[in-house]
PDB file of N, CA and C in Angstrom:
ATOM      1  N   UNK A   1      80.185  89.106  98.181  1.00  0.00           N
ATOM      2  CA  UNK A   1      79.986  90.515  98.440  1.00  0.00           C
ATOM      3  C   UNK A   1      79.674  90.677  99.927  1.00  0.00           C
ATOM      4  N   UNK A   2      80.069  91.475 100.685  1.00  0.00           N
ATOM      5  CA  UNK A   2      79.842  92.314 101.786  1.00  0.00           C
ATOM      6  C   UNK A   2      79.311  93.190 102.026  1.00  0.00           C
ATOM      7  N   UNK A   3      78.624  93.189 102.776  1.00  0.00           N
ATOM      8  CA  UNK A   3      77.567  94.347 102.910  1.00  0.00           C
ATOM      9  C   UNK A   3      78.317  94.970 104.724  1.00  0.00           C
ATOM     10  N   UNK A   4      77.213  96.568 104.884  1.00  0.00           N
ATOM     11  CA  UNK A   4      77.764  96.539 106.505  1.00  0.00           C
ATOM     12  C   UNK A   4      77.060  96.351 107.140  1.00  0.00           C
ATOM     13  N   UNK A   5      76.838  96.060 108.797  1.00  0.00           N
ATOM     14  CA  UNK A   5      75.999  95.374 109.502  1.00  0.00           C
ATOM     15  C   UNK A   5      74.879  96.422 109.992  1.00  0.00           C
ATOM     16  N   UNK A   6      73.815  95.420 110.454  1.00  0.00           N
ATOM     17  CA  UNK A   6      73.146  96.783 110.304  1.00  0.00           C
ATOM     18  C   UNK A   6      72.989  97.552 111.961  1.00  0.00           C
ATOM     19  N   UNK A   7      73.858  96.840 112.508  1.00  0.00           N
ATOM     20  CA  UNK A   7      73.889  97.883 113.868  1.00  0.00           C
ATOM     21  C   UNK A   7      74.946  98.781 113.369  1.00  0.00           C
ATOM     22  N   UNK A   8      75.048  99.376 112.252  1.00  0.00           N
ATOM     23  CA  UNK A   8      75.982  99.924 112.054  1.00  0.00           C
ATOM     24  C   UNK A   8      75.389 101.746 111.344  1.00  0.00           C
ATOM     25  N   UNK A   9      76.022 102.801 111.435  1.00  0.00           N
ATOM     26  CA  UNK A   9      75.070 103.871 111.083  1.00  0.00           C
ATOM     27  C   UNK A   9      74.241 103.375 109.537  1.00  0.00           C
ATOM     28  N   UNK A  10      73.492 104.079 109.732  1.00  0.00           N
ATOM     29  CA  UNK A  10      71.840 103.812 108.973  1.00  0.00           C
ATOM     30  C   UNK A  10      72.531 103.876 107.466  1.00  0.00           C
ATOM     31  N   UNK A  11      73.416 105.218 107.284  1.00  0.00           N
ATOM     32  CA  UNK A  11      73.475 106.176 106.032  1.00  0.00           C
ATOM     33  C   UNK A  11      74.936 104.674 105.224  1.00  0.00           C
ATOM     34  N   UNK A  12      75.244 104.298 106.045  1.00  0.00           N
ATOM     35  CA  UNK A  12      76.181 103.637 105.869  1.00  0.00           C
ATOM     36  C   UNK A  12      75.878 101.783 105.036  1.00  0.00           C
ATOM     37  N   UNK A  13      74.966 101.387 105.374  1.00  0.00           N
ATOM     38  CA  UNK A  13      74.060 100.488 105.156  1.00  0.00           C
ATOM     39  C   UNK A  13      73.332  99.632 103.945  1.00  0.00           C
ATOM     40  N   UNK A  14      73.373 101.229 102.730  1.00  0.00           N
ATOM     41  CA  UNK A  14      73.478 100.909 101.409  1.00  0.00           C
ATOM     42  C   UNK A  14      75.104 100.328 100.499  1.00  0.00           C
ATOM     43  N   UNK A  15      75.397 100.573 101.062  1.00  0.00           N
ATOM     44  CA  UNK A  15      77.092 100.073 100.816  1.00  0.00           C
ATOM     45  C   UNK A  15      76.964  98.980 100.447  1.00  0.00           C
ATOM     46  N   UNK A  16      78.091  98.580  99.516  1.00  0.00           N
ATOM     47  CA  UNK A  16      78.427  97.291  99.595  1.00  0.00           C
ATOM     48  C   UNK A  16      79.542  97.037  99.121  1.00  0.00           C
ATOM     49  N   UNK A  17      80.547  96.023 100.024  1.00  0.00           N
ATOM     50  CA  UNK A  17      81.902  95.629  99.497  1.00  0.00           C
ATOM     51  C   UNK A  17      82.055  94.503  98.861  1.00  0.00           C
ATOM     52  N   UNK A  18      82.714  95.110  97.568  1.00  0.00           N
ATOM     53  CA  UNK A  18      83.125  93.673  97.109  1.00  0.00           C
ATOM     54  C   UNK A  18      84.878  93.693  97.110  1.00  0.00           C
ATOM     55  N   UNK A  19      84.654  92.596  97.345  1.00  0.00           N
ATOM     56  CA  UNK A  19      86.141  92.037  97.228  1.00  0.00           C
ATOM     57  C   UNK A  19      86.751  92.396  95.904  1.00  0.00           C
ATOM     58  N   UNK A  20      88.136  92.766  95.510  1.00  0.00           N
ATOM     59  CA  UNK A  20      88.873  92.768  94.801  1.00  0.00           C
ATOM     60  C   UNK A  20      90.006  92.225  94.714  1.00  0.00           C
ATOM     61  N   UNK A  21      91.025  92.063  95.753  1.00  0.00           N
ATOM     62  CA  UNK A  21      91.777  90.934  96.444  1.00  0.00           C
ATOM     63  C   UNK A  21      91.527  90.537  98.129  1.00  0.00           C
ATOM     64  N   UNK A  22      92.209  90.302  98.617  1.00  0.00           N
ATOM     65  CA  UNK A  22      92.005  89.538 100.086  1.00  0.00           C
ATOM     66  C   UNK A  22      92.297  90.579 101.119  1.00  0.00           C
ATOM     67  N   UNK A  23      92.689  91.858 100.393  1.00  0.00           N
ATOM     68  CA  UNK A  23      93.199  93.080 101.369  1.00  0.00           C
ATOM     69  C   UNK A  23      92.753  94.408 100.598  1.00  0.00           C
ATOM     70  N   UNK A  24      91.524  94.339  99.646  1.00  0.00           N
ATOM     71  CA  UNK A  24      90.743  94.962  99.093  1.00  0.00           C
ATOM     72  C   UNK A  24      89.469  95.515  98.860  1.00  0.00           C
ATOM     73  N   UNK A  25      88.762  95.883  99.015  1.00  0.00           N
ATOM     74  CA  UNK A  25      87.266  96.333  98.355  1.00  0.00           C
ATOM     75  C   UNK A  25      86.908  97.035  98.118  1.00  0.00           C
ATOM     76  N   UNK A  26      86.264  96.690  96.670  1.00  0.00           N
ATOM     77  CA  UNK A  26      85.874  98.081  96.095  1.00  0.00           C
ATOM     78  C   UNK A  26      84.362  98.582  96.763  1.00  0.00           C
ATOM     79  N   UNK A  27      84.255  99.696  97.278  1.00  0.00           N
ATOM     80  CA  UNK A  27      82.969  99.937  97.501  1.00  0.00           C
ATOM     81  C   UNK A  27      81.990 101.131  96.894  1.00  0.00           C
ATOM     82  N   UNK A  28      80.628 100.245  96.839  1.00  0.00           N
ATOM     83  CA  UNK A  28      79.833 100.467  95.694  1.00  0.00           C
ATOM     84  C   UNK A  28      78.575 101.038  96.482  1.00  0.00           C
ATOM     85  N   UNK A  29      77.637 101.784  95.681  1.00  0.00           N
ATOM     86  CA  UNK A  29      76.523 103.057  96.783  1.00  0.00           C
ATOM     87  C   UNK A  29      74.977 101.765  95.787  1.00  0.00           C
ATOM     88  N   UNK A  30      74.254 101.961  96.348  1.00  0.00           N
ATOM     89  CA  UNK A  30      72.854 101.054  96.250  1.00  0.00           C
ATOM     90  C   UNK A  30      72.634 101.360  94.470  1.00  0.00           C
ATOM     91  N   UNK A  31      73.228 102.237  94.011  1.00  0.00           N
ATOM     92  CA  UNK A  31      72.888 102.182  92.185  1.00  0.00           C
ATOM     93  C   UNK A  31      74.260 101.310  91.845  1.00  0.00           C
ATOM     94  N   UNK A  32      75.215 100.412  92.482  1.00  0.00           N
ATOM     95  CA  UNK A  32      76.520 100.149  91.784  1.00  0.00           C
ATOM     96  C   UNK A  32      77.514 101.044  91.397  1.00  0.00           C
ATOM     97  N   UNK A  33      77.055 102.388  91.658  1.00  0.00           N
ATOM     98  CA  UNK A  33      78.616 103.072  91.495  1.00  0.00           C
ATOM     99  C   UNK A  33      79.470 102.484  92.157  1.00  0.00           C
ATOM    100  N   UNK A  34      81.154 102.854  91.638  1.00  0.00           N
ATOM    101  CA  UNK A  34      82.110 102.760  92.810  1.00  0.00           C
ATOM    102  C   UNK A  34      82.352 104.284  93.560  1.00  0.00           C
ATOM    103  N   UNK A  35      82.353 104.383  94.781  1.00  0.00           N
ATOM    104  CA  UNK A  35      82.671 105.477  95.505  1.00  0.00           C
ATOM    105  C   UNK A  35      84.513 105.542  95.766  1.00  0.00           C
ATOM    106  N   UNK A  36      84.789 104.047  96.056  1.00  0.00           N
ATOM    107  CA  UNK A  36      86.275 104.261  96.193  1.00  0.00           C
ATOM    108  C   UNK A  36      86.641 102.993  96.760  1.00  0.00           C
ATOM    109  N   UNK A  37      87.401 102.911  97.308  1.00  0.00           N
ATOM    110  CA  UNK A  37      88.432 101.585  98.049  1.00  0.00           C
ATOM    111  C   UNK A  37      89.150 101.222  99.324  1.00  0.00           C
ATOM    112  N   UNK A  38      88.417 100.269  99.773  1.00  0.00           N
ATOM    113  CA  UNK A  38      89.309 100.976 101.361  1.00  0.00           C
ATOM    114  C   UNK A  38      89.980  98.759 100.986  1.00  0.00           C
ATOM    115  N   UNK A  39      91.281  99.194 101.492  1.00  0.00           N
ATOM    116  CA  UNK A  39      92.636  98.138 101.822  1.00  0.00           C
ATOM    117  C   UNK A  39      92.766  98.345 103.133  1.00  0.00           C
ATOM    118  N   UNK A  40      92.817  96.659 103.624  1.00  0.00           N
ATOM    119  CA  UNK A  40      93.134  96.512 104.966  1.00  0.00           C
ATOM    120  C   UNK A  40      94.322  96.412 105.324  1.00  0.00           C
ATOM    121  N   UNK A  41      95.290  96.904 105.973  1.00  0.00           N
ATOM    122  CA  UNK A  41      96.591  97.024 105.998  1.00  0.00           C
ATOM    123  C   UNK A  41      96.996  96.731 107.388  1.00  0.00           C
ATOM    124  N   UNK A  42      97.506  96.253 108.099  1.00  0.00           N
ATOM    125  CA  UNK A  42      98.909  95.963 109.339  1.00  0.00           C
ATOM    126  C   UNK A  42      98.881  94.451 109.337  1.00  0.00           C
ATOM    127  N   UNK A  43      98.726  93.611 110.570  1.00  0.00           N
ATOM    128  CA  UNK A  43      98.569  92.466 110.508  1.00  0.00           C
ATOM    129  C   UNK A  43      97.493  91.858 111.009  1.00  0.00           C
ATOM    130  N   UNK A  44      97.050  91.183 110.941  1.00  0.00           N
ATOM    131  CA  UNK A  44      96.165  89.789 111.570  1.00  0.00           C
ATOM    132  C   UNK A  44      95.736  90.622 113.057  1.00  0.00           C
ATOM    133  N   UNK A  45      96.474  90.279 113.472  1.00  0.00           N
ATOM    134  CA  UNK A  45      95.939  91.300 115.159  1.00  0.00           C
ATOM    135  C   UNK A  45      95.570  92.498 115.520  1.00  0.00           C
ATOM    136  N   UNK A  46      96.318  93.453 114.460  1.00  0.00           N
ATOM    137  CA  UNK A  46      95.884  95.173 114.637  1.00  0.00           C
ATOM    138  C   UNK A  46      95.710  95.295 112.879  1.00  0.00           C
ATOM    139  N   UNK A  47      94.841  95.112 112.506  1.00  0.00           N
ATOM    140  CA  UNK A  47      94.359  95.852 111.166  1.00  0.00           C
ATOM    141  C   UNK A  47      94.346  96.735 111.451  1.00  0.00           C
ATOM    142  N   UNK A  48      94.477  97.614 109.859  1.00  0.00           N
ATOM    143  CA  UNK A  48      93.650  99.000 109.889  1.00  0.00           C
ATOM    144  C   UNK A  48      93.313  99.175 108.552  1.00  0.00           C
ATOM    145  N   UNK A  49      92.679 100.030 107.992  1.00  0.00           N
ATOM    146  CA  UNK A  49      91.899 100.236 107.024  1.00  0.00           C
ATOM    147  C   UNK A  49      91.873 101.409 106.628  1.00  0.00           C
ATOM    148  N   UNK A  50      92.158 101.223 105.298  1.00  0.00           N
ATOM    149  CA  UNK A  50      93.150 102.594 104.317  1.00  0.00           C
ATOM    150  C   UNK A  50      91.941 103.115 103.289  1.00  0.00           C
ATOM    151  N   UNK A  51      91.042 104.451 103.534  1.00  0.00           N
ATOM    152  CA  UNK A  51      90.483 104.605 102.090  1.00  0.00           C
ATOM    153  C   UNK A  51      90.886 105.533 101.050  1.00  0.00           C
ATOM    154  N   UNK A  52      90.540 105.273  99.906  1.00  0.00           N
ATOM    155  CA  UNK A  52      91.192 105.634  98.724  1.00  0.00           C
ATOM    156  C   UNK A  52      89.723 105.876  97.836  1.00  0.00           C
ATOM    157  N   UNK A  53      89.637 106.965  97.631  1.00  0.00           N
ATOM    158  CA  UNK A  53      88.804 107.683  96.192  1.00  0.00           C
ATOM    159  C   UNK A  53      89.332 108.546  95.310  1.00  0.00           C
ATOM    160  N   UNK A  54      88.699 107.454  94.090  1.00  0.00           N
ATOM    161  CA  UNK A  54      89.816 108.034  92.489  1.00  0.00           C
ATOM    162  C   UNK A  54      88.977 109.110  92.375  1.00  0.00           C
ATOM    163  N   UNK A  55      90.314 110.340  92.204  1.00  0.00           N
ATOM    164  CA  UNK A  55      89.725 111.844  91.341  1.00  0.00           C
ATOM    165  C   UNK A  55      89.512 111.316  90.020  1.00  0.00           C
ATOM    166  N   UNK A  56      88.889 111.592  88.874  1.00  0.00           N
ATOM    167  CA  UNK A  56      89.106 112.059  87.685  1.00  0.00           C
ATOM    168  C   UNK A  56      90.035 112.820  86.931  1.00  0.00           C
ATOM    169  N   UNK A  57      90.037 114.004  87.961  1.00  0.00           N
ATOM    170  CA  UNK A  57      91.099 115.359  87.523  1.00  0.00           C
ATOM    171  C   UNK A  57      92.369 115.548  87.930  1.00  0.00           C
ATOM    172  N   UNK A  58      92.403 113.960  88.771  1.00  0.00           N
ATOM    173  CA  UNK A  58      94.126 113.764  88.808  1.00  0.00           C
ATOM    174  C   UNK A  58      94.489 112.731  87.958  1.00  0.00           C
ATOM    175  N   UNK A  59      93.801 111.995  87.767  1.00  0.00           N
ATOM    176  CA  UNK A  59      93.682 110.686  87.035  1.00  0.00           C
ATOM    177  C   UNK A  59      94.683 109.602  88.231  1.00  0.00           C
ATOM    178  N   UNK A  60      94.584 109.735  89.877  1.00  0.00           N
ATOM    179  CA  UNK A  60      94.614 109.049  90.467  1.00  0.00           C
ATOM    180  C   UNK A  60      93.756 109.036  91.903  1.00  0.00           C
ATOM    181  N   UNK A  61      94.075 108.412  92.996  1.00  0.00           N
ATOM    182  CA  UNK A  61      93.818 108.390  94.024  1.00  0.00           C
ATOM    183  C   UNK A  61      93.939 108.982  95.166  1.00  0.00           C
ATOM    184  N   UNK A  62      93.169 110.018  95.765  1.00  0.00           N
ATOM    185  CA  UNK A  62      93.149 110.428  97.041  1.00  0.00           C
ATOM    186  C   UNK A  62      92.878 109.981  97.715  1.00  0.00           C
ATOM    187  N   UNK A  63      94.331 109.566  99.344  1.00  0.00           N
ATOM    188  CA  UNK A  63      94.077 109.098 100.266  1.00  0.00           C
ATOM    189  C   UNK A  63      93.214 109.774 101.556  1.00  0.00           C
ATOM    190  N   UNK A  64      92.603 108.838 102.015  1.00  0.00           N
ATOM    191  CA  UNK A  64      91.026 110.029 102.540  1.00  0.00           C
ATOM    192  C   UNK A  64      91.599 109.462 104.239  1.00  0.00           C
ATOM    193  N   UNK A  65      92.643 108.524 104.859  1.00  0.00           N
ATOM    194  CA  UNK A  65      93.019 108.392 105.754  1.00  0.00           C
ATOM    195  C   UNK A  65      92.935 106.611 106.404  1.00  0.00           C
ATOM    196  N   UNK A  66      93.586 106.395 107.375  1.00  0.00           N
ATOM    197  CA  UNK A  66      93.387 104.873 107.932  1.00  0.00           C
ATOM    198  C   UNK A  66      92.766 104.793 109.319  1.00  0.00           C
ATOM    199  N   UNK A  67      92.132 103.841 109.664  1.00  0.00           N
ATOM    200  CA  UNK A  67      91.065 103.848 110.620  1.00  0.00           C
ATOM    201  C   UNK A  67      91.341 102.309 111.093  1.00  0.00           C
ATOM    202  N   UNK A  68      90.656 102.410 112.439  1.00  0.00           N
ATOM    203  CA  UNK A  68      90.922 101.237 112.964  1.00  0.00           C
ATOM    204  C   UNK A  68      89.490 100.002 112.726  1.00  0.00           C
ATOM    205  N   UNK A  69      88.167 100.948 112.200  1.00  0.00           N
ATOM    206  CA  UNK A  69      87.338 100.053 112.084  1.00  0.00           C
ATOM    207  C   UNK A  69      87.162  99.872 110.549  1.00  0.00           C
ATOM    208  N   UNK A  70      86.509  99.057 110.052  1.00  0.00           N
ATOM    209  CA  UNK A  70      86.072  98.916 108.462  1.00  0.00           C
ATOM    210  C   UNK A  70      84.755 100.522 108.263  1.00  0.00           C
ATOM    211  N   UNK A  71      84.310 100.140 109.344  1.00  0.00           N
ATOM    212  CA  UNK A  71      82.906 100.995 108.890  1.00  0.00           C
ATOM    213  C   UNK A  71      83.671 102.639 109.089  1.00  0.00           C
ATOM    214  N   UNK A  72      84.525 102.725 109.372  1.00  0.00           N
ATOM    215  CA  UNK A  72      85.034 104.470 109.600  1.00  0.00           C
ATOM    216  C   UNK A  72      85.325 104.471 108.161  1.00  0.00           C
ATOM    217  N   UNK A  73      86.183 103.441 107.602  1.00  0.00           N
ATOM    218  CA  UNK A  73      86.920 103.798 106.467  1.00  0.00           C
ATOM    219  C   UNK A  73      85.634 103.712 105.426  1.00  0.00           C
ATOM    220  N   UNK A  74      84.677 103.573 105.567  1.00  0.00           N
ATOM    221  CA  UNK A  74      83.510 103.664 104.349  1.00  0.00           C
ATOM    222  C   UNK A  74      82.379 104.788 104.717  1.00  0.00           C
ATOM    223  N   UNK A  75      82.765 105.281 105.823  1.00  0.00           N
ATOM    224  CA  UNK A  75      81.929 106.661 106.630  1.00  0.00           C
ATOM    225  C   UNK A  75      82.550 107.676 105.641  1.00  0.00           C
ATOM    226  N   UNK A  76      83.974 107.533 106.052  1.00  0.00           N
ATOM    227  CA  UNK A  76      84.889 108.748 105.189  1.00  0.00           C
ATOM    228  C   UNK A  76      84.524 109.404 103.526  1.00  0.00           C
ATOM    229  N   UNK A  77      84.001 107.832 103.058  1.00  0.00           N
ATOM    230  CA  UNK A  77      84.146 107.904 101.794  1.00  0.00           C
ATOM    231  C   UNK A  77      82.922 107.951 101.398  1.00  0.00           C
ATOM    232  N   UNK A  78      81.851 108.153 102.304  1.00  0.00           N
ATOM    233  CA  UNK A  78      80.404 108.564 101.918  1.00  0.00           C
ATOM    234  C   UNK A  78      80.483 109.973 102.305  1.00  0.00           C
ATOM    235  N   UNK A  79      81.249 110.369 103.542  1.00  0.00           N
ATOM    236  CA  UNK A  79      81.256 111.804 103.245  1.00  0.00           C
ATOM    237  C   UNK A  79      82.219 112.752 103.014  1.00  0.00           C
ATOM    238  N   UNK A  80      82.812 112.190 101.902  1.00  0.00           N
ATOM    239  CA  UNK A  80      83.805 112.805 100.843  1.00  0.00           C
ATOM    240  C   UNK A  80      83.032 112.775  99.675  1.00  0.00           C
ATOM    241  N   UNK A  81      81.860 112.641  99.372  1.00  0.00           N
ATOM    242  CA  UNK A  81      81.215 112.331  98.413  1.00  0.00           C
ATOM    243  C   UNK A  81      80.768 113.968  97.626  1.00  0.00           C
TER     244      UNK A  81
END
């Protein structure tokens, strides 16, 4: 499991990623919910990082956008909350 660092914003901090595959994580808020999913996507040299939070009332996934850091793509999805 992955957590984010803590020079990293405060609100952000309770997070935690777990792995789901090698270009995956599901991320989870300090009670174990899942909030949503951010996938790392380009290559080895320029990642970027895709997040994804499941509606209910679509019965799929809204893309919430791609970012160049990990911690943007889990900012997004704390405040899409």
């Amino acid at each position: 499991m992955t957590t984010i660092a803590t020079t990293t914003d405060v609100r952000l901090r309770r997070y935690r990623l777990v792995p789901v595959t090698d270009r995956r994580w599901r991320v989870t808020d300090a009670a174990g919910r899942v909030i949503g999913h951010v996938d790392r996507t380009g290559d080895p040299h320029t990642p970027r990082y895709r997040a994804r939070r499941f509606r209910v009332s679509t019965g799929g996934f809204l893309e919430l956008g791609e970012f160049w850091h990990l911690e943007d793509a889990v900012a997004v999805l704390h405040d899409s909350r």
